[in-house]
N, C-alpha and C. Protein backbone atom coordinates (compact mmCIF):
# COMPACT_ATOMS: atom_id res chain seq x y z
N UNK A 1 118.91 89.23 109.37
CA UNK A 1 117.77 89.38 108.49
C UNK A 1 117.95 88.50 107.25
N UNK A 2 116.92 88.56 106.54
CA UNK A 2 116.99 86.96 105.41
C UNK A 2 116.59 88.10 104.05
N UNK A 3 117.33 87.88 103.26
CA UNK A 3 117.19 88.01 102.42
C UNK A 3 116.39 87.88 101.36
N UNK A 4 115.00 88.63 101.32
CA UNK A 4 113.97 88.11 100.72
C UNK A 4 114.14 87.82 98.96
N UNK A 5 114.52 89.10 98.62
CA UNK A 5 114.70 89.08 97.00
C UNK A 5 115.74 90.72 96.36
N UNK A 6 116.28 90.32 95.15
CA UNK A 6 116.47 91.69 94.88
C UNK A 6 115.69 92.33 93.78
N UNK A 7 115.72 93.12 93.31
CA UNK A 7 114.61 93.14 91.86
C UNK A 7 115.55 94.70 91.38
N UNK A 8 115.39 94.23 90.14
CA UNK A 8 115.89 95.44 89.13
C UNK A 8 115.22 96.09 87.94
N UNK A 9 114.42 97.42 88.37
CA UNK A 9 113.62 98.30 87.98
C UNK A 9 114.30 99.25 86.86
N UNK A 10 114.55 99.20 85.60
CA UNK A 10 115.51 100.31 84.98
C UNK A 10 116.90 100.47 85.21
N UNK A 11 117.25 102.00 85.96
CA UNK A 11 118.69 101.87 86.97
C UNK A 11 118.25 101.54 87.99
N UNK A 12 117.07 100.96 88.99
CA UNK A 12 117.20 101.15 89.92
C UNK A 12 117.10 100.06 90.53
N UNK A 13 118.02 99.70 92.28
CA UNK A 13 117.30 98.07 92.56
C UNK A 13 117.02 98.20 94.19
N UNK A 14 115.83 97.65 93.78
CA UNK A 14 115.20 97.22 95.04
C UNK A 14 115.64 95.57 95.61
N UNK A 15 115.98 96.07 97.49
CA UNK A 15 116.18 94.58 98.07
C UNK A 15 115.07 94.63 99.13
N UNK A 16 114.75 93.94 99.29
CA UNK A 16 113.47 93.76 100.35
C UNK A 16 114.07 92.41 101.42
N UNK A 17 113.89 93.23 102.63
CA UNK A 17 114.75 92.10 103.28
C UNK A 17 113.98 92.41 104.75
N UNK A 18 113.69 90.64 105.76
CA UNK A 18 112.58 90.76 106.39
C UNK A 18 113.38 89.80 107.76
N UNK A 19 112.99 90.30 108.87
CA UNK A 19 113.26 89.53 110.12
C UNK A 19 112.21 88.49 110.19
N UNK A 20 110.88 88.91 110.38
CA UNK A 20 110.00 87.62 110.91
C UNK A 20 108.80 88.25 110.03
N UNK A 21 107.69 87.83 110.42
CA UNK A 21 106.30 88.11 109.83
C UNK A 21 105.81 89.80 110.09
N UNK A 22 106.22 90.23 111.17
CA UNK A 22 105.57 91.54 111.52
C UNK A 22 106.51 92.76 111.09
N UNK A 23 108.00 92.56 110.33
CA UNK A 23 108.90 93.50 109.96
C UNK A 23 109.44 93.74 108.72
N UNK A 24 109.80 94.64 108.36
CA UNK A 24 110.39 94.51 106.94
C UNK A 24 111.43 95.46 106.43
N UNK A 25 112.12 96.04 106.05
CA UNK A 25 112.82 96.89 105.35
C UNK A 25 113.23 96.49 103.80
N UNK A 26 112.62 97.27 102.96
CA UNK A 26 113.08 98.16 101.74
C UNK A 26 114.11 98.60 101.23
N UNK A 27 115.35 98.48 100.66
CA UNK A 27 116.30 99.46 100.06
C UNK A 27 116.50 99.70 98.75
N UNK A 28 116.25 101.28 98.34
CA UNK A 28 115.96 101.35 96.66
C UNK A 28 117.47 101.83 96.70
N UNK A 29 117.90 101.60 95.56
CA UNK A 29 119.44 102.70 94.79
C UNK A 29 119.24 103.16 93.64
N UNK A 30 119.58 104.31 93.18
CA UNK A 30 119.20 104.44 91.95
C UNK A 30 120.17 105.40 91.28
N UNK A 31 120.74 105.39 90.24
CA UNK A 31 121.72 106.70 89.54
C UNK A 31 120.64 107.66 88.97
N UNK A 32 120.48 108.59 89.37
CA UNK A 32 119.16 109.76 88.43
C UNK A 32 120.29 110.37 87.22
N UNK A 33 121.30 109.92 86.97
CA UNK A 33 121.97 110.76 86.28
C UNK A 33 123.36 109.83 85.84
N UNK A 34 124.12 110.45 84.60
CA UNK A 34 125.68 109.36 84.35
C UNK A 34 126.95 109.64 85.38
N UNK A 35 126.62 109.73 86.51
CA UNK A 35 127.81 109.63 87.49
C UNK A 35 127.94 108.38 88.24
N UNK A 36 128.74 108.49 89.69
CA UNK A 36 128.73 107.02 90.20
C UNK A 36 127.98 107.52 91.03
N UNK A 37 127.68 108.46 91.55
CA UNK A 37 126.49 108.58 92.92
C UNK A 37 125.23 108.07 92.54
N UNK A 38 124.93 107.27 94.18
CA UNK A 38 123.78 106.62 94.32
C UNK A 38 122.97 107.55 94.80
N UNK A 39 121.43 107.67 94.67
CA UNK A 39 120.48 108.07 95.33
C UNK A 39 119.93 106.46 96.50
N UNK A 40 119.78 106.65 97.51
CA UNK A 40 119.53 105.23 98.28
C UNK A 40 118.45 106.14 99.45
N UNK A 41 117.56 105.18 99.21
CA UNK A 41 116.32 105.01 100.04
C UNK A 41 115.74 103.98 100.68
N UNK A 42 115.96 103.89 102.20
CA UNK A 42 115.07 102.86 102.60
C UNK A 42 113.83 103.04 103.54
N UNK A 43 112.76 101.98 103.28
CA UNK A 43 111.39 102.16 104.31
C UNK A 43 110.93 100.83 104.71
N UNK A 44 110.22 101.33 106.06
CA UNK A 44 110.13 99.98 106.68
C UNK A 44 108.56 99.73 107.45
N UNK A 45 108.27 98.37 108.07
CA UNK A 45 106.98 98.54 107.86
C UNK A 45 105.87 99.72 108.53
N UNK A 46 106.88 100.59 109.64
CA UNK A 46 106.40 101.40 110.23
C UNK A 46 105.84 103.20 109.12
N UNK A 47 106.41 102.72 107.49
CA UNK A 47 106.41 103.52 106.80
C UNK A 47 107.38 105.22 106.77
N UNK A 48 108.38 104.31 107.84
CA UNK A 48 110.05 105.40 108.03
C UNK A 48 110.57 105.26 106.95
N UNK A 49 110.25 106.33 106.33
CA UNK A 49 111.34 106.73 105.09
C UNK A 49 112.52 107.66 105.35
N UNK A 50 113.32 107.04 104.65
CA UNK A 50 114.88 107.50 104.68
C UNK A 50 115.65 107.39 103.86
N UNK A 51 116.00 109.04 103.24
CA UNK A 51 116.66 109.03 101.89
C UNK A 51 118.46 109.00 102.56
N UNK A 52 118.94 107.83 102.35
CA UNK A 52 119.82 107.37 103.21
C UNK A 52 121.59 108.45 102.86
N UNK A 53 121.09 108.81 100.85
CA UNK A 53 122.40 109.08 100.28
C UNK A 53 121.22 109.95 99.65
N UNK A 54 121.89 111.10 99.44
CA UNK A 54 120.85 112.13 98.13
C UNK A 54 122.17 112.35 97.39
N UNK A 55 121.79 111.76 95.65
CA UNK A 55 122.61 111.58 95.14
C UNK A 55 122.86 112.98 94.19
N UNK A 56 122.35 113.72 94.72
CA UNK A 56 122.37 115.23 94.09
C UNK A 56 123.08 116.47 95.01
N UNK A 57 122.99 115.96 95.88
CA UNK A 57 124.07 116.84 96.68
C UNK A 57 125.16 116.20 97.19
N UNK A 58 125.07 114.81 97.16
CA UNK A 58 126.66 114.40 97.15
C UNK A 58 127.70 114.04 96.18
N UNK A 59 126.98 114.87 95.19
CA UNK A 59 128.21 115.23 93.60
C UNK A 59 129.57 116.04 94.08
């Protein structure tokens, strides 16, 4: 997959990363809080969301 872009929202960063014209996947990370756990979410063009790490129960 190619690496489209990364982008950095606050704490949080989005990578958007794409095989060809008809596919895509999403990956957000984000700290909701001052620890090292990530919250990580990715979705894709089929609109499959998947909270990959919930960064609130893996304290």
């Amino acid at each position: 997959m190619l690496d489209v872009g990364t982008f950095f929202i606050n704490s949080a960063i989005f990578c958007l990363k794409t095989g060809d014209s008809s596919s895509f996947t999403v990956t957000a990370k984000g700290n909701l809080d001052d620890d090292t756990a990530l919250d990580i979410w990715t979705i894709d063009q089929n609109k499959n969301l998947q909270n990959i790490m919930n960064e609130i129960t893996s304290e």
